[in-house]
N, C-alpha and C. Protein backbone atom coordinates (compact mmCIF):
# COMPACT_ATOMS: atom_id res chain seq x y z
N UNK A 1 186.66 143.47 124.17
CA UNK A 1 185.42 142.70 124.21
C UNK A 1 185.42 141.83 125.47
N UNK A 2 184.41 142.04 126.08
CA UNK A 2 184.31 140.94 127.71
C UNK A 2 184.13 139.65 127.28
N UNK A 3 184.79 138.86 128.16
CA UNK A 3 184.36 137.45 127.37
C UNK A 3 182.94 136.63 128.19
N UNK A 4 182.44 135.68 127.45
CA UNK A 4 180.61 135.18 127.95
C UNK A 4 181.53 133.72 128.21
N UNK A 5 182.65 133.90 128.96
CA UNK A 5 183.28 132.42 129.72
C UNK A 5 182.74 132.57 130.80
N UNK A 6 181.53 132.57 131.29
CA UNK A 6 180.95 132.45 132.88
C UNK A 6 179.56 131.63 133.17
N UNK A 7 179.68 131.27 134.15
CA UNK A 7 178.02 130.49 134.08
C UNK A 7 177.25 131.93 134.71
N UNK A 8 176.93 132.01 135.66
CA UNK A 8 176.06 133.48 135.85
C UNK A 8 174.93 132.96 136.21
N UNK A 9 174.99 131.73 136.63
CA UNK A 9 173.04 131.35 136.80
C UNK A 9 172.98 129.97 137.43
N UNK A 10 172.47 129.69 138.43
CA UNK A 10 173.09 128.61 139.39
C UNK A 10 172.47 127.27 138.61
N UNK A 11 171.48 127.20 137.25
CA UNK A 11 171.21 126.35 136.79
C UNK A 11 172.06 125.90 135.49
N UNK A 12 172.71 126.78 135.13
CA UNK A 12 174.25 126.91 134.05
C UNK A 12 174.46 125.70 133.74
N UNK A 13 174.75 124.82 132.75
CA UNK A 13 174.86 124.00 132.32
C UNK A 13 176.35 123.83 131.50
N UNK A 14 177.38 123.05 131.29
CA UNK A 14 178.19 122.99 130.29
C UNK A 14 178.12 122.05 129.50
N UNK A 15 177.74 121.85 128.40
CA UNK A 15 177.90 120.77 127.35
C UNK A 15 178.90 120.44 126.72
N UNK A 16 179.31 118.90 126.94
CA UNK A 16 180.86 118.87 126.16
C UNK A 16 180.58 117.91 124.78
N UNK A 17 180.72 118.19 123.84
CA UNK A 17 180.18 117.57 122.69
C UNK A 17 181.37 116.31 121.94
N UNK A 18 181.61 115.57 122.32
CA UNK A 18 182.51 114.80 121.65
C UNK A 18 182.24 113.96 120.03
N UNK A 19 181.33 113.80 119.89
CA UNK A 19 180.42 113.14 118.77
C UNK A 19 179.53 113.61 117.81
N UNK A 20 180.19 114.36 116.57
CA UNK A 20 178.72 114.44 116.00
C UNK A 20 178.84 113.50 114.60
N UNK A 21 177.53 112.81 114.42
CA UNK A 21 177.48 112.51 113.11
C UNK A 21 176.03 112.85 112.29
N UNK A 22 176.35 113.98 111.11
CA UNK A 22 175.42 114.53 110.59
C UNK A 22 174.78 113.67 109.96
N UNK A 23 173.55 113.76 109.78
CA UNK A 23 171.92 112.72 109.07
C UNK A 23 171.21 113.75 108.44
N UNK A 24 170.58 113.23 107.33
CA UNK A 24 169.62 113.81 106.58
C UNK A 24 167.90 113.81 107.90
N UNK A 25 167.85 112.67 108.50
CA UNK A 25 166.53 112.77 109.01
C UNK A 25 167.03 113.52 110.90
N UNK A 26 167.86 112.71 111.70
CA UNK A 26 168.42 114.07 112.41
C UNK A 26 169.80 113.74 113.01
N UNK A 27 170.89 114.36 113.40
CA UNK A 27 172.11 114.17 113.52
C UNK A 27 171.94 113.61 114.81
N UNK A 28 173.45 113.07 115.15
CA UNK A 28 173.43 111.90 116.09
C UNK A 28 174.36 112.70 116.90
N UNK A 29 174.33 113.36 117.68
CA UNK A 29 175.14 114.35 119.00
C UNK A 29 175.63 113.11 120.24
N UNK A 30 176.37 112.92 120.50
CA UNK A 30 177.07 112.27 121.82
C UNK A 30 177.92 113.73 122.63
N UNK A 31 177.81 112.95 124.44
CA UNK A 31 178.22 114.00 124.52
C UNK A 31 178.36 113.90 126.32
N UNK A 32 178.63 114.66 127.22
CA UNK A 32 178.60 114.34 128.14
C UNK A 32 177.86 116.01 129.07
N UNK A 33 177.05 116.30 130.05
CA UNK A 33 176.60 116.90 130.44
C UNK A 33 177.35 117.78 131.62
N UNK A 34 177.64 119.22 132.00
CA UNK A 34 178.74 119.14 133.65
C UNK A 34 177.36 120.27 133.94
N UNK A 35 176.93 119.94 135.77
CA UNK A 35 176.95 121.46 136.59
C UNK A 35 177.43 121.38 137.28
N UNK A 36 177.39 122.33 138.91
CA UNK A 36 177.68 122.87 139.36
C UNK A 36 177.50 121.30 140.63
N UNK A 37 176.31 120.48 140.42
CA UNK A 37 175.80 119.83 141.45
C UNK A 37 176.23 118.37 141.65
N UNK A 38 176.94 117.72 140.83
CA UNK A 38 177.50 116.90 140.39
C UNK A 38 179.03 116.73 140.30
N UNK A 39 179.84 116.08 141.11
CA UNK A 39 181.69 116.17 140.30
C UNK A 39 181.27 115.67 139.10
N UNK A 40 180.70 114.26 138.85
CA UNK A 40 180.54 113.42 137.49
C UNK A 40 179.79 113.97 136.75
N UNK A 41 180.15 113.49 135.38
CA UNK A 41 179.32 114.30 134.04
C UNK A 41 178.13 113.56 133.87
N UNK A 42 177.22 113.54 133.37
CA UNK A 42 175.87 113.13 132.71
C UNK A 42 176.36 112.91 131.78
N UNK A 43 176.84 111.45 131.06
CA UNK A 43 176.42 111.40 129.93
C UNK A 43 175.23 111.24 128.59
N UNK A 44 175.57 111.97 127.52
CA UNK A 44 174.13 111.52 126.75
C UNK A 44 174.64 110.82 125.58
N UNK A 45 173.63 110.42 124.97
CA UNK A 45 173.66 109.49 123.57
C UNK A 45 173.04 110.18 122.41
N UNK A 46 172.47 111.46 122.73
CA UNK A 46 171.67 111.76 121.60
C UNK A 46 170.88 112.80 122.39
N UNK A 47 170.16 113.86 121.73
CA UNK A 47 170.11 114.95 121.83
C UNK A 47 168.95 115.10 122.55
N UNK A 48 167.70 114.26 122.59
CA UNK A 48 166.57 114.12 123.69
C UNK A 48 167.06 113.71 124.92
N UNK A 49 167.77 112.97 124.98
CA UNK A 49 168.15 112.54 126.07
C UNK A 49 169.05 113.53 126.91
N UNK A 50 170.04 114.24 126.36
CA UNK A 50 170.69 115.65 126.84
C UNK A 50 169.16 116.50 127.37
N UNK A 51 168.64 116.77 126.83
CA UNK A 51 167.19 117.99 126.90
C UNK A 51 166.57 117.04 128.02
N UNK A 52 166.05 115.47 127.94
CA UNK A 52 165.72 115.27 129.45
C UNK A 52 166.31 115.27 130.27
N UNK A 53 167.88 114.84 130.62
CA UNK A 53 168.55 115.48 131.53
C UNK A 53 168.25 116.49 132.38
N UNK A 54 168.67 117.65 131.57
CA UNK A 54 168.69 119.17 131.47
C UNK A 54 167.41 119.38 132.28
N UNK A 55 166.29 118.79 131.51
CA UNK A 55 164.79 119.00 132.82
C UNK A 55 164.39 118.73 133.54
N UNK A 56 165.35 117.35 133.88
CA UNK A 56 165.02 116.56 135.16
C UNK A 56 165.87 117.48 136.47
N UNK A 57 166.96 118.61 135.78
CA UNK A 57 168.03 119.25 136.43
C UNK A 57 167.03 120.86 137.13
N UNK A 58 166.47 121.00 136.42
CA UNK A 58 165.70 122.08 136.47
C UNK A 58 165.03 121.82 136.94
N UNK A 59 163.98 120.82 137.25
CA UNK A 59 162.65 120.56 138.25
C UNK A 59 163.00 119.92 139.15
N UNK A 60 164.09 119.59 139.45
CA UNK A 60 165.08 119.48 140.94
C UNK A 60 165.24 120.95 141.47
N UNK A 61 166.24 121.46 140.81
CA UNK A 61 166.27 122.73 141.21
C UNK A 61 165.09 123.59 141.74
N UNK A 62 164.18 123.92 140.91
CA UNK A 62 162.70 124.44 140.68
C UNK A 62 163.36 125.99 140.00
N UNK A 63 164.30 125.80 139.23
CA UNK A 63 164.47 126.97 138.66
C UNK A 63 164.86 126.84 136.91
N UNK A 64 164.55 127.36 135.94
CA UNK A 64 163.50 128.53 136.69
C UNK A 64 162.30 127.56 136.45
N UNK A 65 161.51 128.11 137.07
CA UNK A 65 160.00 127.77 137.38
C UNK A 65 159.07 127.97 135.68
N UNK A 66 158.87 126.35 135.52
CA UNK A 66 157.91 125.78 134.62
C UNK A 66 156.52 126.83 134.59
N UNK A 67 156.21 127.68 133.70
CA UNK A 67 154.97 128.57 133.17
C UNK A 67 153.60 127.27 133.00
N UNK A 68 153.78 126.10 132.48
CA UNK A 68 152.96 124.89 132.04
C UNK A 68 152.81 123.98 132.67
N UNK A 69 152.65 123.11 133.65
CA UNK A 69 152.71 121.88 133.86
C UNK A 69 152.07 120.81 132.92
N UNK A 70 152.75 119.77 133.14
CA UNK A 70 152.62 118.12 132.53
C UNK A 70 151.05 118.13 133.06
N UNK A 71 150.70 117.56 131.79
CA UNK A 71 149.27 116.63 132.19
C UNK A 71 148.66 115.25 131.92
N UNK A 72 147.74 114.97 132.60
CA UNK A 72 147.99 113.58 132.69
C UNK A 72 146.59 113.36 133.32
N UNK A 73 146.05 112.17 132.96
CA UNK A 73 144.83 111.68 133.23
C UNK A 73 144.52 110.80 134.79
N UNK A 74 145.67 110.83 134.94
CA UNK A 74 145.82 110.22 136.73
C UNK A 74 146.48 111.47 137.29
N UNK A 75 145.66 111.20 139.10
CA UNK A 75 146.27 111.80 140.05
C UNK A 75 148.39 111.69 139.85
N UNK A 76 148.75 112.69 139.85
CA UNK A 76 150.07 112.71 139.52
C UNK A 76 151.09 114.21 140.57
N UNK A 77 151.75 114.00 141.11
CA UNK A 77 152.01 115.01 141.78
C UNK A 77 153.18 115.57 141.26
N UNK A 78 153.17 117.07 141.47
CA UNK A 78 154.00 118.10 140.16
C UNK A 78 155.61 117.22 139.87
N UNK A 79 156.10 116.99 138.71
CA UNK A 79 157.38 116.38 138.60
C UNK A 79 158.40 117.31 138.90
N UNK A 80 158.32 118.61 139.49
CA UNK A 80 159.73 119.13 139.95
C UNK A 80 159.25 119.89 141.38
N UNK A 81 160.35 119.27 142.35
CA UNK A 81 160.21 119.76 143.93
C UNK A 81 161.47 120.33 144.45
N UNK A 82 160.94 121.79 144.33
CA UNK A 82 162.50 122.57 145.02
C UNK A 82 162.66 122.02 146.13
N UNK A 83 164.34 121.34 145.58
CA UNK A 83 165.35 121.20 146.74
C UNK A 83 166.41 121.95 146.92
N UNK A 84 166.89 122.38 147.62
CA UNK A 84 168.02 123.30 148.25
C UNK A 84 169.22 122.21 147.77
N UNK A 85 169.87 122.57 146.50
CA UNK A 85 170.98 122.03 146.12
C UNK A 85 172.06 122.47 146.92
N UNK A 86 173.23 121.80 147.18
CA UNK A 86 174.84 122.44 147.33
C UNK A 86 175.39 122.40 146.18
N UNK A 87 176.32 123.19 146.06
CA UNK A 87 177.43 123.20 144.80
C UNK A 87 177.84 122.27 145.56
N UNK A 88 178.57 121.48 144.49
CA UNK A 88 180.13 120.60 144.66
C UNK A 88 181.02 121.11 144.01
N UNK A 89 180.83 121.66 142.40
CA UNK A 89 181.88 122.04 142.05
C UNK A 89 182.02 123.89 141.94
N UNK A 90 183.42 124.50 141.86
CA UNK A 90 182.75 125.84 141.59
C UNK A 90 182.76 125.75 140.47
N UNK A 91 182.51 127.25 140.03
CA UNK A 91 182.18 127.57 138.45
C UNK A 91 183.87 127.51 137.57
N UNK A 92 184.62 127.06 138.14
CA UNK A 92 185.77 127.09 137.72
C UNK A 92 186.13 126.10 136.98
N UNK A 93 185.76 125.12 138.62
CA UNK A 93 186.59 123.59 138.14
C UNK A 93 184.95 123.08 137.15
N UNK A 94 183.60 123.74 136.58
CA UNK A 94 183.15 123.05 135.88
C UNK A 94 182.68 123.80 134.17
N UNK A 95 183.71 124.93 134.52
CA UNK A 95 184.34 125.28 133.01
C UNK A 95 185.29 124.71 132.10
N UNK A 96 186.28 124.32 133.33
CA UNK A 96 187.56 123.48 132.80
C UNK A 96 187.33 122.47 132.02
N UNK A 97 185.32 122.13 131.76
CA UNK A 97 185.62 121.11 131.44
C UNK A 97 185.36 120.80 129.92
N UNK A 98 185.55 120.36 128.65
CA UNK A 98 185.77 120.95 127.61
C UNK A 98 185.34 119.33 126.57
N UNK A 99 184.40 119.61 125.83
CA UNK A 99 184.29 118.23 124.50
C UNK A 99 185.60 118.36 123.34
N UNK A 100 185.12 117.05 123.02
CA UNK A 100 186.43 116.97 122.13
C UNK A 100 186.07 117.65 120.32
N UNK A 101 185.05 117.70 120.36
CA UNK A 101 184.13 118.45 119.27
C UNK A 101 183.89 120.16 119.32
N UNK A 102 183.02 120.04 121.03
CA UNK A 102 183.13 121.43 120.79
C UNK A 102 182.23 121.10 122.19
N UNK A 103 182.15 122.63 122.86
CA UNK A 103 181.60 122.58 124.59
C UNK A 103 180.80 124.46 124.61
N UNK A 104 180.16 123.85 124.81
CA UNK A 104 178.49 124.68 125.50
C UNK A 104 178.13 125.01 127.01
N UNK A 105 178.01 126.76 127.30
CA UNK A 105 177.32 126.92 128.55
C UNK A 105 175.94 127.08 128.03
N UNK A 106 174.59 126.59 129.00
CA UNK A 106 173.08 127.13 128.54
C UNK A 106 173.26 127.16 129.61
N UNK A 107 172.70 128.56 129.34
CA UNK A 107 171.72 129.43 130.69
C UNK A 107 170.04 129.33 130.29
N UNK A 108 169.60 128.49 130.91
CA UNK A 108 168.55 128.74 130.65
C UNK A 108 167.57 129.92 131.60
N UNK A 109 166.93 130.72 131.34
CA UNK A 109 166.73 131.83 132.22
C UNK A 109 164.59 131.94 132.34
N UNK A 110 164.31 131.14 131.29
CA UNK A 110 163.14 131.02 131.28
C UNK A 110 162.50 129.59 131.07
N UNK A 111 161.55 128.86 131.41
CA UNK A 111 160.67 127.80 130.50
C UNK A 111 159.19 128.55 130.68
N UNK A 112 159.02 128.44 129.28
CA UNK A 112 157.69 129.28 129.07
C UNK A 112 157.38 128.75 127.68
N UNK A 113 155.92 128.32 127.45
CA UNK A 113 155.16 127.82 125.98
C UNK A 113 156.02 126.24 126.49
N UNK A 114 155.99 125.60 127.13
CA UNK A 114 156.61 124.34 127.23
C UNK A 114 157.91 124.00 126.50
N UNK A 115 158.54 125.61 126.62
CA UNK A 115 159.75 125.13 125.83
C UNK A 115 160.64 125.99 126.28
N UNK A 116 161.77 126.34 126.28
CA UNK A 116 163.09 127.03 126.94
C UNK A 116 163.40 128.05 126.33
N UNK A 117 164.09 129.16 127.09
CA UNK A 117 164.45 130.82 126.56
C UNK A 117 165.74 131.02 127.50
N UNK A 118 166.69 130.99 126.73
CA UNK A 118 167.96 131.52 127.53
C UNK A 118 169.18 132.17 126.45
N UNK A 119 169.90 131.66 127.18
CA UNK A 119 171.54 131.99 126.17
C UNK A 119 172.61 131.08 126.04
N UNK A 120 172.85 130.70 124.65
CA UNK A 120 173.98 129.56 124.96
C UNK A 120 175.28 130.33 124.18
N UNK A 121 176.41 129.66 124.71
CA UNK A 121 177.61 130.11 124.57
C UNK A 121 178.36 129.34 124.32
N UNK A 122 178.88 129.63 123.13
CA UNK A 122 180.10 128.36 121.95
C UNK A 122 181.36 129.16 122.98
N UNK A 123 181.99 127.86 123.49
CA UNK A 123 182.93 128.12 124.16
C UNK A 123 184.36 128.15 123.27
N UNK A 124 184.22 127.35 122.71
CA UNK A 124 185.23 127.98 121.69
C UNK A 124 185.66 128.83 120.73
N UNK A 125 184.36 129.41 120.19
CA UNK A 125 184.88 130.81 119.56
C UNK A 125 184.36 131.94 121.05
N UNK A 126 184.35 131.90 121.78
CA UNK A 126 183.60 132.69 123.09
C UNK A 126 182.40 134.09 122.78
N UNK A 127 181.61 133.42 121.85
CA UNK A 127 180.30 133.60 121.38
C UNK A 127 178.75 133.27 121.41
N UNK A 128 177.97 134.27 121.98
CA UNK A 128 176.74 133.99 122.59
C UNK A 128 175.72 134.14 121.87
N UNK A 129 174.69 134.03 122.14
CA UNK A 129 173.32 134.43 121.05
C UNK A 129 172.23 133.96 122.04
N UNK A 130 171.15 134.42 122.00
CA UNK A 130 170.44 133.95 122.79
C UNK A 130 169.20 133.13 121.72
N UNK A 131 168.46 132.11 122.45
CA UNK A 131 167.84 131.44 122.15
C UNK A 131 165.99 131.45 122.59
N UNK A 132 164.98 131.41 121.62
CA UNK A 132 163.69 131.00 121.95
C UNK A 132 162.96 129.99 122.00
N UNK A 133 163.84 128.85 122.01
CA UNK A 133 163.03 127.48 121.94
C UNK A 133 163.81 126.31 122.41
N UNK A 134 163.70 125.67 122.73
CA UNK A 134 164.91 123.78 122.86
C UNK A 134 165.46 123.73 121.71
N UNK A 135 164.57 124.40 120.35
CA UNK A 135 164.45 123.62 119.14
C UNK A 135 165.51 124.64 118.35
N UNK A 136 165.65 125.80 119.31
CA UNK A 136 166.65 126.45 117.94
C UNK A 136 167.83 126.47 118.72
N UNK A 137 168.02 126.08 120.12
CA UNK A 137 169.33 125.70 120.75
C UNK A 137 170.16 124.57 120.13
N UNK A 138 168.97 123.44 119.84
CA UNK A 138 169.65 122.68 118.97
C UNK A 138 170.45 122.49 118.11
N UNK A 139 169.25 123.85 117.15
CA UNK A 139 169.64 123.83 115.88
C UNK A 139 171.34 124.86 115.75
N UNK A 140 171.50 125.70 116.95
CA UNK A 140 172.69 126.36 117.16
C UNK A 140 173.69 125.50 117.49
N UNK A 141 173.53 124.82 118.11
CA UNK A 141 174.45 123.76 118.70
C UNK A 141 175.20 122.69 117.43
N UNK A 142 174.04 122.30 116.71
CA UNK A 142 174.05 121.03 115.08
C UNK A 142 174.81 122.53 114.18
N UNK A 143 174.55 123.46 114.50
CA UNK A 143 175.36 124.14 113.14
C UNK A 143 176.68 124.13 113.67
N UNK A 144 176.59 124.69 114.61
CA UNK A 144 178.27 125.13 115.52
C UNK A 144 179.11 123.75 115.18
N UNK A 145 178.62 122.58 115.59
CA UNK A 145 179.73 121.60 115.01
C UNK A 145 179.39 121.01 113.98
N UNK A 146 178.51 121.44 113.21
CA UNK A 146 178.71 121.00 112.10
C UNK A 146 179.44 121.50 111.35
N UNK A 147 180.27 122.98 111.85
CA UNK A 147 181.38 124.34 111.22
C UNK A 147 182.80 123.15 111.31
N UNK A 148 182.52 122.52 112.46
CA UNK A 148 183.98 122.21 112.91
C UNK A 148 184.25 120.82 112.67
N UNK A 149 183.16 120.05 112.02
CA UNK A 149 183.41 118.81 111.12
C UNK A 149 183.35 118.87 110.08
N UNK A 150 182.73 119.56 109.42
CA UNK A 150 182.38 120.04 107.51
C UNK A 150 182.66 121.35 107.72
N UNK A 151 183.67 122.61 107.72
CA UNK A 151 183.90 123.35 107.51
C UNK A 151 183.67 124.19 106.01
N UNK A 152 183.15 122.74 105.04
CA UNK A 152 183.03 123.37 103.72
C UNK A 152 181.23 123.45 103.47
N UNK A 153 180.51 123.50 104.22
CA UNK A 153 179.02 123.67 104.50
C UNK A 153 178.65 124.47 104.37
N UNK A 154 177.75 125.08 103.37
CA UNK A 154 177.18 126.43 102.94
C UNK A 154 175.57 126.16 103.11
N UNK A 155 174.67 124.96 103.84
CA UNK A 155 173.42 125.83 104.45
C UNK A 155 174.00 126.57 105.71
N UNK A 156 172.85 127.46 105.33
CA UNK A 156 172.52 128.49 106.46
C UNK A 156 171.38 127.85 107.36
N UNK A 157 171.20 128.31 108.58
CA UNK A 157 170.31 127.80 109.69
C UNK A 157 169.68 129.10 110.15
N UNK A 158 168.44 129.14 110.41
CA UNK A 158 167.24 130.36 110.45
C UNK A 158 168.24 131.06 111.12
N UNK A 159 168.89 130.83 112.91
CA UNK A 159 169.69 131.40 113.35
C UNK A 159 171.00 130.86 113.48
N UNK A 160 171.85 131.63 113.41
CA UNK A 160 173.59 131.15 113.64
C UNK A 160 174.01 132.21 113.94
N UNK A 161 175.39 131.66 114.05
CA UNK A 161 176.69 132.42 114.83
C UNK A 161 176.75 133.59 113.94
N UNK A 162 177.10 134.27 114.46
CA UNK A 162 178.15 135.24 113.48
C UNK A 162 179.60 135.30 113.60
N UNK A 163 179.94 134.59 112.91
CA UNK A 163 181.27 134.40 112.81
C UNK A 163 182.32 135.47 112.51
């Protein structure tokens, strides 16, 4: 079996998850952010704040390219302007880098319907699935460690791993 240990997409993302604490209304994810463009991590506090990151990373980049733009009742000029990034790190030294919970590549390969289409990859069981929304990356992400803090958890989530 080939392994999905690679970024493959110059917008590749690694998520290192150190924190989860599960909630009935929504779980509380801590965590720290790595690419390619950055030595230092992004940290987040919570799971919107990872996802604005992530888009403020992408409309820097201009990849991939937003299907929707933001709207707004004032003159406003587009919020993402391709710039010609450099790597700083390679894809090596920003694999190495690993949560204490559990660590995530997203490829995101599309934004389309104002919402994201790619593939994310549980780096620790080295298992992929691809994704149609922000909202079910999430929800892949909240199950995956929720396996590895409550291991005795029998909901199921629309999509999951196959273990």
């Amino acid at each position: 079996m080939a392994t999905q240990l690679y970024l493959g997409s110059p917008n590749a993302v690694v998520l290192c998850i150190n924190e989860f604490i599960p909630d009935e209304g929504q779980s509380h994810i801590r965590g720290v952010m790595y690419h390619s463009y950055q030595e230092e991590g992004t940290p987040f506090e919570n799971l919107d704040e990872m996802t604005m990151h992530m888009e403020e990373l992408y409309d820097r980049l201009g990849f991939p390219h937003p299907t929707t733009n933001s709207r707004s009742f004032v003159d406003v000029k587009p919020n993402y302007v391709h710039v010609r990034e450099e790597k700083i790190m390679s894809d090596d030294q920003v694999l190495s880098k690993h949560g204490e919970i559990g660590t995530f590549i997203v490829r995101v390969q599309h934004r389309q319907n104002s919402s994201w289409q790619g593939r994310l990859t549980w780096v620790d069981k080295d298992q992929t699935v691809n994704f149609r929304s922000i909202w079910e990356m999430i929800k892949l992400i909240e199950s995956a460690v929720d396996t590895v803090s409550d291991p005795e958890e029998e909901e199921e989530p629309e999509q999951r791993w196959d273990l």
